[in-house]
N, C-alpha and C. Protein backbone atom coordinates (compact mmCIF):
# COMPACT_ATOMS: atom_id res chain seq x y z
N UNK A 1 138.09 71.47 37.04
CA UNK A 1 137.83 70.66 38.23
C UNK A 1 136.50 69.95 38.09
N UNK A 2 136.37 69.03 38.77
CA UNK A 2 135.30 67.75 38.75
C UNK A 2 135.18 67.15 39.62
N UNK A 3 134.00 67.09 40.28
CA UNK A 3 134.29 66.58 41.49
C UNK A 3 134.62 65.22 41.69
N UNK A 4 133.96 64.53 40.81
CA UNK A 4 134.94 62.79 41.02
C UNK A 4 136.30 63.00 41.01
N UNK A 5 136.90 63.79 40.67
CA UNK A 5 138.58 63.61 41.19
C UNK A 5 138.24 64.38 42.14
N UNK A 6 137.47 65.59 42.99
CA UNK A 6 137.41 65.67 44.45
C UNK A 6 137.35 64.00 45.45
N UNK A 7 136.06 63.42 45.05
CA UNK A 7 135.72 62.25 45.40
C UNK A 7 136.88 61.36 45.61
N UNK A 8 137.88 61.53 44.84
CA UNK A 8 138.51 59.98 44.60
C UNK A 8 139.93 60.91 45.13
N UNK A 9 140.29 62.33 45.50
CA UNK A 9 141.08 62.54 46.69
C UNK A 9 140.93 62.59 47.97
N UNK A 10 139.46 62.38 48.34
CA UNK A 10 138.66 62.66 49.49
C UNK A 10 138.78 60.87 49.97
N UNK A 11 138.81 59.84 49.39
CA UNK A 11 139.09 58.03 49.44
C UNK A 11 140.25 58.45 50.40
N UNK A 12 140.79 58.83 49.60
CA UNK A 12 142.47 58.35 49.78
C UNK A 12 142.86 59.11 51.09
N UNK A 13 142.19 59.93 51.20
CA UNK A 13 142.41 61.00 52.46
C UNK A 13 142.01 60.23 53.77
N UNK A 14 140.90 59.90 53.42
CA UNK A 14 139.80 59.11 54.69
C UNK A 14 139.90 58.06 54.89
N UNK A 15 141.23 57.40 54.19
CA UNK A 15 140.86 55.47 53.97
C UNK A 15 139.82 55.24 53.47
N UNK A 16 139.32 55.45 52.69
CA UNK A 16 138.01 54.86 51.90
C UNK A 16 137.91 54.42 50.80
N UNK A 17 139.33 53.42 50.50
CA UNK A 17 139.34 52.92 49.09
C UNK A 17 139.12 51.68 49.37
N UNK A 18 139.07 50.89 50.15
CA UNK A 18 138.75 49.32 50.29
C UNK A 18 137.29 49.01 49.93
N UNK A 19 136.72 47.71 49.09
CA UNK A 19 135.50 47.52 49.00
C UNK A 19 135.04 46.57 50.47
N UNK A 20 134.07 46.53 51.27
CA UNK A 20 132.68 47.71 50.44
C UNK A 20 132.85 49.06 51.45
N UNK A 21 132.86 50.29 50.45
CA UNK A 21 133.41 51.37 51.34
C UNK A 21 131.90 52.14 51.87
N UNK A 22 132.78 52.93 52.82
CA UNK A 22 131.80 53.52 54.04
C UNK A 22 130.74 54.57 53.42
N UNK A 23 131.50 55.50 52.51
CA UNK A 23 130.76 56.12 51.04
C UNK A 23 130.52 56.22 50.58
N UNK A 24 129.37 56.22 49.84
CA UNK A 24 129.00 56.00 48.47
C UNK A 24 129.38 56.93 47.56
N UNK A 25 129.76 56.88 46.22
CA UNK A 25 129.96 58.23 45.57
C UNK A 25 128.59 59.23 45.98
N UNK A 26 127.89 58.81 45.50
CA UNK A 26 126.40 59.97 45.67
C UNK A 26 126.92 60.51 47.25
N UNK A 27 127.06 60.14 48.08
CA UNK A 27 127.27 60.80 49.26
C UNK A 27 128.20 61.64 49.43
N UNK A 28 129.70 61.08 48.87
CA UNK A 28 130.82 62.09 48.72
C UNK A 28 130.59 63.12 47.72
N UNK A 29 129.42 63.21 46.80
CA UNK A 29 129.76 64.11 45.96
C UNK A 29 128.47 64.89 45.98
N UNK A 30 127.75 64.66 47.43
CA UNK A 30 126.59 65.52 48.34
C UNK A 30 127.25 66.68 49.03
N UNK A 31 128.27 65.83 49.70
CA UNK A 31 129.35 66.41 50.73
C UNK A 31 130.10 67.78 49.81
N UNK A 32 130.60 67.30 48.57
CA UNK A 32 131.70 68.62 47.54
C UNK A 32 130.84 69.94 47.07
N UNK A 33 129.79 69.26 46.95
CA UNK A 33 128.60 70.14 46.91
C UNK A 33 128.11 71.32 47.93
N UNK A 34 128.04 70.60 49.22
CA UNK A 34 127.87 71.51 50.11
C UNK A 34 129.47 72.04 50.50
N UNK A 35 130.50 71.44 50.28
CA UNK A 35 131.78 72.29 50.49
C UNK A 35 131.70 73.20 49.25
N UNK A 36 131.30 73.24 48.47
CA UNK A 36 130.83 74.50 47.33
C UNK A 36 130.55 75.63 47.48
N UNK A 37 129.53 75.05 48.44
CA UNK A 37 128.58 76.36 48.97
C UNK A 37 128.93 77.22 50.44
N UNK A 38 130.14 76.29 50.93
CA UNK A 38 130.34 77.07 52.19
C UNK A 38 131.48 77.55 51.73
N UNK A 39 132.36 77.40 50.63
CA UNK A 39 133.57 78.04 49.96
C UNK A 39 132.76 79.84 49.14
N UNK A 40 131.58 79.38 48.87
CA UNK A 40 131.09 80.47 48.31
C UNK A 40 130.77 81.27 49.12
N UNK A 41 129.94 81.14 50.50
CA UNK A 41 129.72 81.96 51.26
C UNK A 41 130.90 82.84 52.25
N UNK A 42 132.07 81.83 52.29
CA UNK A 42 133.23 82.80 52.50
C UNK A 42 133.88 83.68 51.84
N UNK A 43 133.82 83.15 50.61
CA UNK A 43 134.14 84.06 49.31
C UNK A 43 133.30 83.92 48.56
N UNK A 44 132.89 84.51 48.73
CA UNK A 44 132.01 85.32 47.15
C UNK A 44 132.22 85.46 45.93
N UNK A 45 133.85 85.93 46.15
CA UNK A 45 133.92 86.77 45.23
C UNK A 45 134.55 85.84 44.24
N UNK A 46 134.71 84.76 45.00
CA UNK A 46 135.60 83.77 43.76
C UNK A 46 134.55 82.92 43.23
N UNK A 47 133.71 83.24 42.88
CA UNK A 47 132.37 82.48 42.18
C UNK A 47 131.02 83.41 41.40
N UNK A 48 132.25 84.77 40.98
CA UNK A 48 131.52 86.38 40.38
C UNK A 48 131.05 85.65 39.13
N UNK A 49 130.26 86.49 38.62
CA UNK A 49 129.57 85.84 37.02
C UNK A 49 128.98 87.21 36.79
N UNK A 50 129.68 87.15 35.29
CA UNK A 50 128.67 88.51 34.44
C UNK A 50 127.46 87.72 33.68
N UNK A 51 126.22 88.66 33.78
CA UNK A 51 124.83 87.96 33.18
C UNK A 51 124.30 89.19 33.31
N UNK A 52 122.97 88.50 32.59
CA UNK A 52 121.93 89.57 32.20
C UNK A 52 120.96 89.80 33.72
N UNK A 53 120.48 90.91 33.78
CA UNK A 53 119.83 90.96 35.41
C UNK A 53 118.40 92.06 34.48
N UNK A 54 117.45 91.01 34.98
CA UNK A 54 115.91 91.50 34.38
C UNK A 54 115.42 92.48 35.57
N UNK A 55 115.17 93.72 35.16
CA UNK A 55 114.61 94.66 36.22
C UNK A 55 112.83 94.36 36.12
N UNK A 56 112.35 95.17 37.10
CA UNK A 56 111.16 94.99 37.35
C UNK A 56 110.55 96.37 36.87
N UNK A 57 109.48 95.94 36.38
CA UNK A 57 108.94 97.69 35.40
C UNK A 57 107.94 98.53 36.64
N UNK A 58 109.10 99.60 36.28
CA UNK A 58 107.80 100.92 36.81
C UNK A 58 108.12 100.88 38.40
N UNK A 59 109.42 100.73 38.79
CA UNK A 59 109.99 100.67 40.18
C UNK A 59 111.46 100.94 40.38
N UNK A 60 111.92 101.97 41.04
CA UNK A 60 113.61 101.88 41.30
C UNK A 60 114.04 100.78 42.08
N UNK A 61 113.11 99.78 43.18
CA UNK A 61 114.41 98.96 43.81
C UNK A 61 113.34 98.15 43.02
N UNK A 62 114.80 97.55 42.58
CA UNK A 62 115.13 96.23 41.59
C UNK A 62 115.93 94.74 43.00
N UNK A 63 115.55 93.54 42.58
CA UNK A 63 115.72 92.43 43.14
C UNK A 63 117.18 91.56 42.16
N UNK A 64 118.25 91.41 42.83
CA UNK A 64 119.00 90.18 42.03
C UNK A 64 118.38 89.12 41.46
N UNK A 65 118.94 87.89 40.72
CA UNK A 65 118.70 87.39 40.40
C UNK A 65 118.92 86.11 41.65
N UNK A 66 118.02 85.12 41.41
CA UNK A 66 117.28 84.15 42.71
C UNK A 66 118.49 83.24 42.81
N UNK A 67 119.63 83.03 41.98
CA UNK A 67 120.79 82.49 42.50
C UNK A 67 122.09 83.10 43.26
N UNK A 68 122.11 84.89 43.22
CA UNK A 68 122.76 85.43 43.20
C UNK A 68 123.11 85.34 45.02
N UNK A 69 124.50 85.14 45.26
CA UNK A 69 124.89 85.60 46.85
C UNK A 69 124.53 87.03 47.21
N UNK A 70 124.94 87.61 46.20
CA UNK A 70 125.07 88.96 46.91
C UNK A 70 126.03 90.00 45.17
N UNK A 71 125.12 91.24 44.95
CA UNK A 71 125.61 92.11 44.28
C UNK A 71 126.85 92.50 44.23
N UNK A 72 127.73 92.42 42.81
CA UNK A 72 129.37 93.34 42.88
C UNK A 72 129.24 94.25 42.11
N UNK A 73 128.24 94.42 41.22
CA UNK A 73 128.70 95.34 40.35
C UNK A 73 127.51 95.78 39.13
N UNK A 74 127.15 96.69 38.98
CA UNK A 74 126.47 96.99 37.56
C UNK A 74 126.89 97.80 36.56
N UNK A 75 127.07 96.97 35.26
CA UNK A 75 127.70 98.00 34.24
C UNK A 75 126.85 98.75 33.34
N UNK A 76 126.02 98.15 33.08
CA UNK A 76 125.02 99.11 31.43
C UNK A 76 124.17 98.57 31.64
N UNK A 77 122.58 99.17 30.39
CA UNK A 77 122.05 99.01 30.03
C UNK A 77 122.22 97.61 28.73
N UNK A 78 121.68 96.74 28.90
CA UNK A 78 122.28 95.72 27.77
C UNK A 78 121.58 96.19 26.46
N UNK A 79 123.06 96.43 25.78
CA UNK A 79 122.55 97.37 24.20
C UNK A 79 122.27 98.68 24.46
N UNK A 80 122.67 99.52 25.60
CA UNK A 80 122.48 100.67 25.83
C UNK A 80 123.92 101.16 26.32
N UNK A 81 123.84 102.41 27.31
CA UNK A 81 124.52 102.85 28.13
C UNK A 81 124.72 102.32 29.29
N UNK A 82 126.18 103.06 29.81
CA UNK A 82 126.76 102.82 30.77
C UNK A 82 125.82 102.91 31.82
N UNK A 83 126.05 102.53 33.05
CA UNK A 83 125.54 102.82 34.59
C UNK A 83 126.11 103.27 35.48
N UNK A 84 126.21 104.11 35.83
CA UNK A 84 127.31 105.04 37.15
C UNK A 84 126.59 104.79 38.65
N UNK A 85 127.58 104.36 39.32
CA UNK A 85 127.33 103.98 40.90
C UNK A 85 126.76 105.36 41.64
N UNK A 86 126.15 105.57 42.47
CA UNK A 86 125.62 106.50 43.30
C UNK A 86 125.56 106.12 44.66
N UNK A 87 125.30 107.22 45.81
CA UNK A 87 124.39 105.99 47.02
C UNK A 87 123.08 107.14 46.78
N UNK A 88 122.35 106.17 47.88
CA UNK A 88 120.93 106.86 47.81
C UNK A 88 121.13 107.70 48.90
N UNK A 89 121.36 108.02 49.47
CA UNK A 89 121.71 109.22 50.47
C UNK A 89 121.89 110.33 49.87
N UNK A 90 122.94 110.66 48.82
CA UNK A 90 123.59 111.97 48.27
C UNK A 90 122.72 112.13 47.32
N UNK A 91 121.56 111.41 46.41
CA UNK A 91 120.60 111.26 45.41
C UNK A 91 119.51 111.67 46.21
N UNK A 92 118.97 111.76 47.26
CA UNK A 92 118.25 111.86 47.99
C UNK A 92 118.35 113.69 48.48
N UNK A 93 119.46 114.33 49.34
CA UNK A 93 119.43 115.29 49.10
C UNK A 93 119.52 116.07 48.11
N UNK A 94 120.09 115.55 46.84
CA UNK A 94 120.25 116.56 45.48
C UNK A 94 118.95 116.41 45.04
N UNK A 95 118.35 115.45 45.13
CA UNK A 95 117.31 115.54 44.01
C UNK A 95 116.11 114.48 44.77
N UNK A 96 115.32 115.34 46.07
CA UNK A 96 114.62 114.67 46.82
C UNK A 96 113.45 113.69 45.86
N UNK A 97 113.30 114.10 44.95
CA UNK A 97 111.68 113.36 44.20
C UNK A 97 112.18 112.50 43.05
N UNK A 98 113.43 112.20 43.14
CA UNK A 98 113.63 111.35 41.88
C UNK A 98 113.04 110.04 41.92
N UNK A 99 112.46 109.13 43.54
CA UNK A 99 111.57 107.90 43.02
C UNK A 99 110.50 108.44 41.86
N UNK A 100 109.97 109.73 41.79
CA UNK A 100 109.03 109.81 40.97
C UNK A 100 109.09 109.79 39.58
N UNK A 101 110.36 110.13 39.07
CA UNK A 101 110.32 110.65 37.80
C UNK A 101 109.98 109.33 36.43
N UNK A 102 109.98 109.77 35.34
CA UNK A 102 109.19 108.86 34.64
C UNK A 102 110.16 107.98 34.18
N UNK A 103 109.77 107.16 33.88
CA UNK A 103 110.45 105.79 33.58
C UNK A 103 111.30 105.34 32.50
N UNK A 104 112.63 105.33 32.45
CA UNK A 104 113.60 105.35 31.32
C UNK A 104 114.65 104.31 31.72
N UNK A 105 115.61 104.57 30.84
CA UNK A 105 116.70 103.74 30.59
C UNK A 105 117.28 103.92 31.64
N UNK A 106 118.24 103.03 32.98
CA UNK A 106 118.85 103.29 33.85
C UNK A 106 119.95 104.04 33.59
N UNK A 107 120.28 105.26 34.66
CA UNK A 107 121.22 105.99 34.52
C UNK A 107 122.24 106.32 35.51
N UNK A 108 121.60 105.52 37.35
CA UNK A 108 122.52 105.27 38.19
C UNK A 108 121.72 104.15 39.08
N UNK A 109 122.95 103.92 39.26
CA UNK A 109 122.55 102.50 40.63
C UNK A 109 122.66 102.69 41.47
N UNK A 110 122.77 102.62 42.99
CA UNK A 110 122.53 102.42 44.14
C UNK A 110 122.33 101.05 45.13
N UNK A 111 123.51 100.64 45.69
CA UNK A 111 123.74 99.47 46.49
C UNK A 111 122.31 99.77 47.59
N UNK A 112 121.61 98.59 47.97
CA UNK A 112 120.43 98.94 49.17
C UNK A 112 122.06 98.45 50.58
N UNK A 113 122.22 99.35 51.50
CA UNK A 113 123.07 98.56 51.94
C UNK A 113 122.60 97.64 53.40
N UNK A 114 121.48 97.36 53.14
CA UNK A 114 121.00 96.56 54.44
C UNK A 114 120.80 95.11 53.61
N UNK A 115 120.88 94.99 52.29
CA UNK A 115 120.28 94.12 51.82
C UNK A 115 121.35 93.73 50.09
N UNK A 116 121.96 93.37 50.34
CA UNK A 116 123.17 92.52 49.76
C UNK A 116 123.08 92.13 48.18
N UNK A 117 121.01 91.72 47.70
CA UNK A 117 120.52 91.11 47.03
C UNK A 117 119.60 92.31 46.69
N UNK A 118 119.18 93.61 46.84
CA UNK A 118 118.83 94.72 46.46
C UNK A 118 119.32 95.74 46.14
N UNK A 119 118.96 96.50 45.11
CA UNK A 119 119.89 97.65 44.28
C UNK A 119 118.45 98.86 43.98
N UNK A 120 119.07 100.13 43.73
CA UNK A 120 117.87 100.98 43.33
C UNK A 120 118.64 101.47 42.07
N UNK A 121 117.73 102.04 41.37
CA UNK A 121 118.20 102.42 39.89
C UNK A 121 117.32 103.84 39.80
N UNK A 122 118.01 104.27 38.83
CA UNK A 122 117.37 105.86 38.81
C UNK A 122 117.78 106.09 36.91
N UNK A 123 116.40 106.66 36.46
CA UNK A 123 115.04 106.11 36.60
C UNK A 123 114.92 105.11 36.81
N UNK A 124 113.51 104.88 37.76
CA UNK A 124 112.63 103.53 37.30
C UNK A 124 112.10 102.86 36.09
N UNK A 125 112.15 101.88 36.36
CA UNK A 125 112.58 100.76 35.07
C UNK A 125 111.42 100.81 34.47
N UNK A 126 111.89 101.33 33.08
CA UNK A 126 110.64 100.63 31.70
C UNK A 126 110.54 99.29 31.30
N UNK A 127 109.42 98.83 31.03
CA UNK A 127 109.30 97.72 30.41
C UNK A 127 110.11 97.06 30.27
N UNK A 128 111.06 95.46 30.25
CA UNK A 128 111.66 94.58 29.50
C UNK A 128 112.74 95.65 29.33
N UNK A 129 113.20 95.96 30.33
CA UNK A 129 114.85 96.63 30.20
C UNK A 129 115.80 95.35 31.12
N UNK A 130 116.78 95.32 30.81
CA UNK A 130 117.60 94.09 31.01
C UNK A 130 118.95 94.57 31.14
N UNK A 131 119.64 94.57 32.44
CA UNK A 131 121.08 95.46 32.92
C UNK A 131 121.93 94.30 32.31
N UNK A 132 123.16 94.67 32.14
CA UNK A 132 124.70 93.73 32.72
C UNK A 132 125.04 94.19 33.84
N UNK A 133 125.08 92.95 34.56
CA UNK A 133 126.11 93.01 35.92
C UNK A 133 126.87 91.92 36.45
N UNK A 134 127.41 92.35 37.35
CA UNK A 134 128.30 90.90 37.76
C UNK A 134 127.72 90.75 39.34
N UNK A 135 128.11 89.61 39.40
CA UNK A 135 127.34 89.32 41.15
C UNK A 135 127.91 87.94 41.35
N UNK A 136 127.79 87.71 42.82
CA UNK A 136 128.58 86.39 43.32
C UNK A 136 127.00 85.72 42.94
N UNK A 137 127.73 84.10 42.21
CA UNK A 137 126.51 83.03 41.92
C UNK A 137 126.42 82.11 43.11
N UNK A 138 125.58 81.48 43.12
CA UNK A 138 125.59 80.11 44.52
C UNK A 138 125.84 79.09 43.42
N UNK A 139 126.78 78.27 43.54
CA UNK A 139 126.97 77.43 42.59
C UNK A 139 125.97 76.25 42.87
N UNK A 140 126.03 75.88 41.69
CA UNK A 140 124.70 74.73 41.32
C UNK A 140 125.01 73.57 42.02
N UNK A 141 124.05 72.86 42.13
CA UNK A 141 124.61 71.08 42.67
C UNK A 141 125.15 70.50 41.05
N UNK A 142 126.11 69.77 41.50
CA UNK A 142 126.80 69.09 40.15
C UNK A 142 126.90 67.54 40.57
N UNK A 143 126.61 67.26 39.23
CA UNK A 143 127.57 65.78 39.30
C UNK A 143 128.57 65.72 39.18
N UNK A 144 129.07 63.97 39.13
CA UNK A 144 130.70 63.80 38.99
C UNK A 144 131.47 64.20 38.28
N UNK A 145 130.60 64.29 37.13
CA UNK A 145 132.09 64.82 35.87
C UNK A 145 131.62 65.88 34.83
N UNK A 146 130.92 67.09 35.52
CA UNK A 146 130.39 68.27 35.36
C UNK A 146 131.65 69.06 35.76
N UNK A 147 132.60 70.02 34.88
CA UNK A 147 133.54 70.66 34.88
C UNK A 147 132.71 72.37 36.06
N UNK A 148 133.51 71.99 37.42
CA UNK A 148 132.47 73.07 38.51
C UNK A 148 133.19 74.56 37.48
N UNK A 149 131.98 75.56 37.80
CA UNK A 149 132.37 76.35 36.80
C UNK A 149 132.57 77.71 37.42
N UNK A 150 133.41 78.68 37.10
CA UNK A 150 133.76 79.94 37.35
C UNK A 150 135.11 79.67 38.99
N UNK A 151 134.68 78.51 39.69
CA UNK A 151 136.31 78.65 40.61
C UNK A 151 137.22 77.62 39.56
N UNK A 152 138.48 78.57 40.34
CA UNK A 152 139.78 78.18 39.80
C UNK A 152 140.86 77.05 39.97
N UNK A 153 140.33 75.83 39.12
CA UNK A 153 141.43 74.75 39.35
C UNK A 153 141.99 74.86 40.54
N UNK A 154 142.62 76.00 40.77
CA UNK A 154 143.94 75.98 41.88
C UNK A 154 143.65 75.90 43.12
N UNK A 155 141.69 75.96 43.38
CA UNK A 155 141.27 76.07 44.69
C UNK A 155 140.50 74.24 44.65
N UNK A 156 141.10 73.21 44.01
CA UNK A 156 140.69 72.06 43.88
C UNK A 156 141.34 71.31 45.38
N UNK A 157 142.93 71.67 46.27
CA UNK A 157 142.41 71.01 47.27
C UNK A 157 141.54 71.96 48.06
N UNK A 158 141.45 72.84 48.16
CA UNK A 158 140.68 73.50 49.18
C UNK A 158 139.20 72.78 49.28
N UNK A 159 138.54 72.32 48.06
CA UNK A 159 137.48 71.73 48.19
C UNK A 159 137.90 70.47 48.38
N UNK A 160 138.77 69.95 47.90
CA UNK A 160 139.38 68.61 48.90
C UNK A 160 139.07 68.78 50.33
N UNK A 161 139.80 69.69 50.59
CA UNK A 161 140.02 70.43 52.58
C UNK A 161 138.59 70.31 52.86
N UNK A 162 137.87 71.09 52.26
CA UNK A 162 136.51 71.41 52.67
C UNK A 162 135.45 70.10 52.81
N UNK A 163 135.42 69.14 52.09
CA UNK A 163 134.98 68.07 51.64
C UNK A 163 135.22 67.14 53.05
N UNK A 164 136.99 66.90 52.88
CA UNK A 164 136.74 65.54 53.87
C UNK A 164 136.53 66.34 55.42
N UNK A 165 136.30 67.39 55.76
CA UNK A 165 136.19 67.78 56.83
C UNK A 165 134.56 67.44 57.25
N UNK A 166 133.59 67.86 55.50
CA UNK A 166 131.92 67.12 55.68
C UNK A 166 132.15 66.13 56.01
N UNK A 167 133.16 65.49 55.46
CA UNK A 167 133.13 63.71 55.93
C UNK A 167 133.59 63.02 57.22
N UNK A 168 134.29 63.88 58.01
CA UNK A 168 134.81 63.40 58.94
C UNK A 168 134.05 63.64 60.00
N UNK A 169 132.84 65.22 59.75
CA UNK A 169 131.99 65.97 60.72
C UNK A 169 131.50 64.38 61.24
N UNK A 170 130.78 63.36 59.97
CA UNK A 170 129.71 62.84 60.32
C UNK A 170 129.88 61.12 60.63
N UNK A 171 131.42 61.20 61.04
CA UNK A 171 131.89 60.13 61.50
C UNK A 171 132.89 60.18 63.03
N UNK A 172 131.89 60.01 64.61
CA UNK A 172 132.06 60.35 65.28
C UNK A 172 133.56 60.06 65.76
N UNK A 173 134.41 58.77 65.13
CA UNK A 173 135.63 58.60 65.94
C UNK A 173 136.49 59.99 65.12
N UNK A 174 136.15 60.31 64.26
CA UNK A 174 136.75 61.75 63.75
C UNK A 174 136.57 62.83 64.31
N UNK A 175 135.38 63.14 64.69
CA UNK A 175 134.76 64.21 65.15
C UNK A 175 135.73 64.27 66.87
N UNK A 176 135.82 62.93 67.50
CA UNK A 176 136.63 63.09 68.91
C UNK A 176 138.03 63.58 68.51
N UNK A 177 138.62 62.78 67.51
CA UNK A 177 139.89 63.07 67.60
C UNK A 177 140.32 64.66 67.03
N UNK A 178 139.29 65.31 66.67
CA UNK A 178 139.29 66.18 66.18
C UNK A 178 140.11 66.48 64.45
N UNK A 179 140.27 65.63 63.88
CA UNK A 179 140.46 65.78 62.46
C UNK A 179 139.78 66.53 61.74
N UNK A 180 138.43 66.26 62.18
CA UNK A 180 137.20 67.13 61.38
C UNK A 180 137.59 68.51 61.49
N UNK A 181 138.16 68.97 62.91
CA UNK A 181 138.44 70.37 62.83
C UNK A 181 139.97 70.96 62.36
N UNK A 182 140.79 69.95 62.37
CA UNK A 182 141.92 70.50 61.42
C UNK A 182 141.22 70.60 60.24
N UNK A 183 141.10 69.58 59.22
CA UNK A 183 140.55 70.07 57.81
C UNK A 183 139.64 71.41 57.83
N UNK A 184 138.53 71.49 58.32
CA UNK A 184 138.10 73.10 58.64
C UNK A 184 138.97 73.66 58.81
N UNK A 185 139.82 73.90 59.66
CA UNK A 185 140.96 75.03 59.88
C UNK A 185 141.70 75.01 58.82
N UNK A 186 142.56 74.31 58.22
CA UNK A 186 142.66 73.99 56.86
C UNK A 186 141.94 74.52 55.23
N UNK A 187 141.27 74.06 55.23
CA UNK A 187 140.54 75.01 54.04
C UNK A 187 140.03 76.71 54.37
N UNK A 188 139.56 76.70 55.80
CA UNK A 188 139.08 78.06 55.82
C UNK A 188 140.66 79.48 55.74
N UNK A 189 141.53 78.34 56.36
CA UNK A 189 142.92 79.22 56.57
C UNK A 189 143.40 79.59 54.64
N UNK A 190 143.27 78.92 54.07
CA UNK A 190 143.57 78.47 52.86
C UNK A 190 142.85 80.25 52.31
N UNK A 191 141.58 79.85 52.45
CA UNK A 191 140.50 80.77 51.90
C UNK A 191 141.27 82.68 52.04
N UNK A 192 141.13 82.33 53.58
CA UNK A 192 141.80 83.68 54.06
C UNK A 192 142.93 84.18 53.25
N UNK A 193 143.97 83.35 53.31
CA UNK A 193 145.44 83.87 53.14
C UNK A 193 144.85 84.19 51.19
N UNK A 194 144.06 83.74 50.64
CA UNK A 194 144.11 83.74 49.42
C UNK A 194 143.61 85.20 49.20
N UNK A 195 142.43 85.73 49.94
CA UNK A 195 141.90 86.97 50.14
C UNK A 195 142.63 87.84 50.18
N UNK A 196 143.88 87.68 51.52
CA UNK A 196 144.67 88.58 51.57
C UNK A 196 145.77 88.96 50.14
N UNK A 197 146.04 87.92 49.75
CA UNK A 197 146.93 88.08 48.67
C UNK A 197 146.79 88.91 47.28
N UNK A 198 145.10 89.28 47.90
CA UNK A 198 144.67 90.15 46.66
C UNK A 198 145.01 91.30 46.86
N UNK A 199 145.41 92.11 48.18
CA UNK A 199 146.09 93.10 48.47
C UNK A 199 147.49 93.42 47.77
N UNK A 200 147.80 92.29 47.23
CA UNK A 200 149.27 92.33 46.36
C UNK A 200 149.02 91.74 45.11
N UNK A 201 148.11 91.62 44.32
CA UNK A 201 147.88 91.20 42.93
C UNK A 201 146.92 92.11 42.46
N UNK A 202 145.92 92.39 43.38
CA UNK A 202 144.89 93.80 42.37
C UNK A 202 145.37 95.05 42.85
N UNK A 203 145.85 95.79 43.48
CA UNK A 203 146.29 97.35 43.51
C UNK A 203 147.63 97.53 43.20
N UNK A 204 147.52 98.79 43.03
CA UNK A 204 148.71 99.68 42.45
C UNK A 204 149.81 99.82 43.35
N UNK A 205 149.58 99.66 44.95
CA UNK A 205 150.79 99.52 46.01
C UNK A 205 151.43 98.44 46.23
N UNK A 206 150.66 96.95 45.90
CA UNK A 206 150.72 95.51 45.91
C UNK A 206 151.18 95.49 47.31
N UNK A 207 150.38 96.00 48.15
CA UNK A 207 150.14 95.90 49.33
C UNK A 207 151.16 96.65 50.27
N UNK A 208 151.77 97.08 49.89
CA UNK A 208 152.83 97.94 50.53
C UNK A 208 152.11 99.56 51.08
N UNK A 209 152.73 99.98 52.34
CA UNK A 209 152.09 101.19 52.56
C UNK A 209 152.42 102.23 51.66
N UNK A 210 151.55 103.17 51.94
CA UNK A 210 151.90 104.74 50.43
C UNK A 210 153.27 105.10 50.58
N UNK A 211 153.48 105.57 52.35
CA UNK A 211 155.23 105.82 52.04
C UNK A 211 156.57 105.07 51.95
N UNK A 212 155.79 103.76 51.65
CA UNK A 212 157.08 103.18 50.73
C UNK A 212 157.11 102.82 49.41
N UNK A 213 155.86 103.07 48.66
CA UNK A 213 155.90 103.42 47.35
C UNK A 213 156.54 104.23 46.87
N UNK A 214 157.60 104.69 45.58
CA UNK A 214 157.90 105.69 44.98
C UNK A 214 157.62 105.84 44.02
């Protein structure tokens, strides 16, 4: 996907193929941009990325990385060992003094759960230790014919949806007739039903209750 073919379905949607038009590309492809980012903040999860995540030395809570939405997952030490999930609650009564202990290779993680973009690790981090993890990205601003990266072709009208709805917000005979808010209802409905469908493509019941599994 690219957003100049967002752009140039977003024309055709809005009447905006006649010269001299009401849009400029740079504007429509301001607009796909910020429908990017409000597709990301509903889902997250469809914009995950595995990367390297630099800890901070000589401290258990560790900070994401400055593009990251929000934490999914930590796997290893990069070039080391695995990482096993914990919470800090049950780490806390087993082993009240472990912020103290000395500083090694990570050996469990811990979601902060007030804070989306914070994690604790046990031990605290040595020097230039460097995790793998995965985490929702905020996708970048792109140009026109920058292939958008990590969503899936298949959600290309949804950013259509999402797009001419920016465009219609900021053109008031739209905004009365309310178009602007079908397309919102439209892409966000889109979003949902896609969420749900993961209830029947990632588990083992494919969404069916236990007692009608056999």
């Amino acid at each position: 996907m690219i957003l100049n073919d967002v752009v140039t379905e977003v024309r055709r949607i809005v009447q905006d193929t006649n010269t001299p038009q009401r849009y400029s590309d740079t504007v429509l492809i301001g607009f796909a941009n910020q429908a990017l980012k409000r597709i990301a903040v509903l889902r997250p999860d469809l914009f995950a990325f595995i990367g390297d995540i630099t800890t901070t030395a000589d401290t258990v809570v560790q900070s994401m990385p400055s593009d990251s939405i929000r934490l999914i997952d930590i796997y290893n030490v990069k070039g080391g060992s695995g990482i096993t999930e914990t919470n800090r609650e049950s780490l806390n009564q087993a082993y009240p003094s472990w912020m103290n202990d000395t500083a090694g290779p990570a050996v469990n993680f811990m979601r902060h759960v007030r804070n989306a973009n914070k994690f604790f690790i046990y031990p605290k981090a040595p020097s230039n230790q460097v995790l793998i993890g995965e985490y929702a990205q905020t996708p970048p601003t792109y140009n026109g014919t920058t292939t958008v990266a990590l969503l899936p072709d298949a959600y290309f009208p949804v950013v259509v949806d999402a797009t001419v709805f920016i465009t219609e917000s900021v053109d008031n005979e739209h905004v009365n007739s309310k178009r602007a808010q079908i397309f919102q209802q439209s892409f966000t409905q889109s979003l949902g039903v896609a969420a749900q469908s993961r209830e029947v493509t990632d588990t083992e019941r494919g969404g069916l209750d236990e007692e009608d599994v056999t």
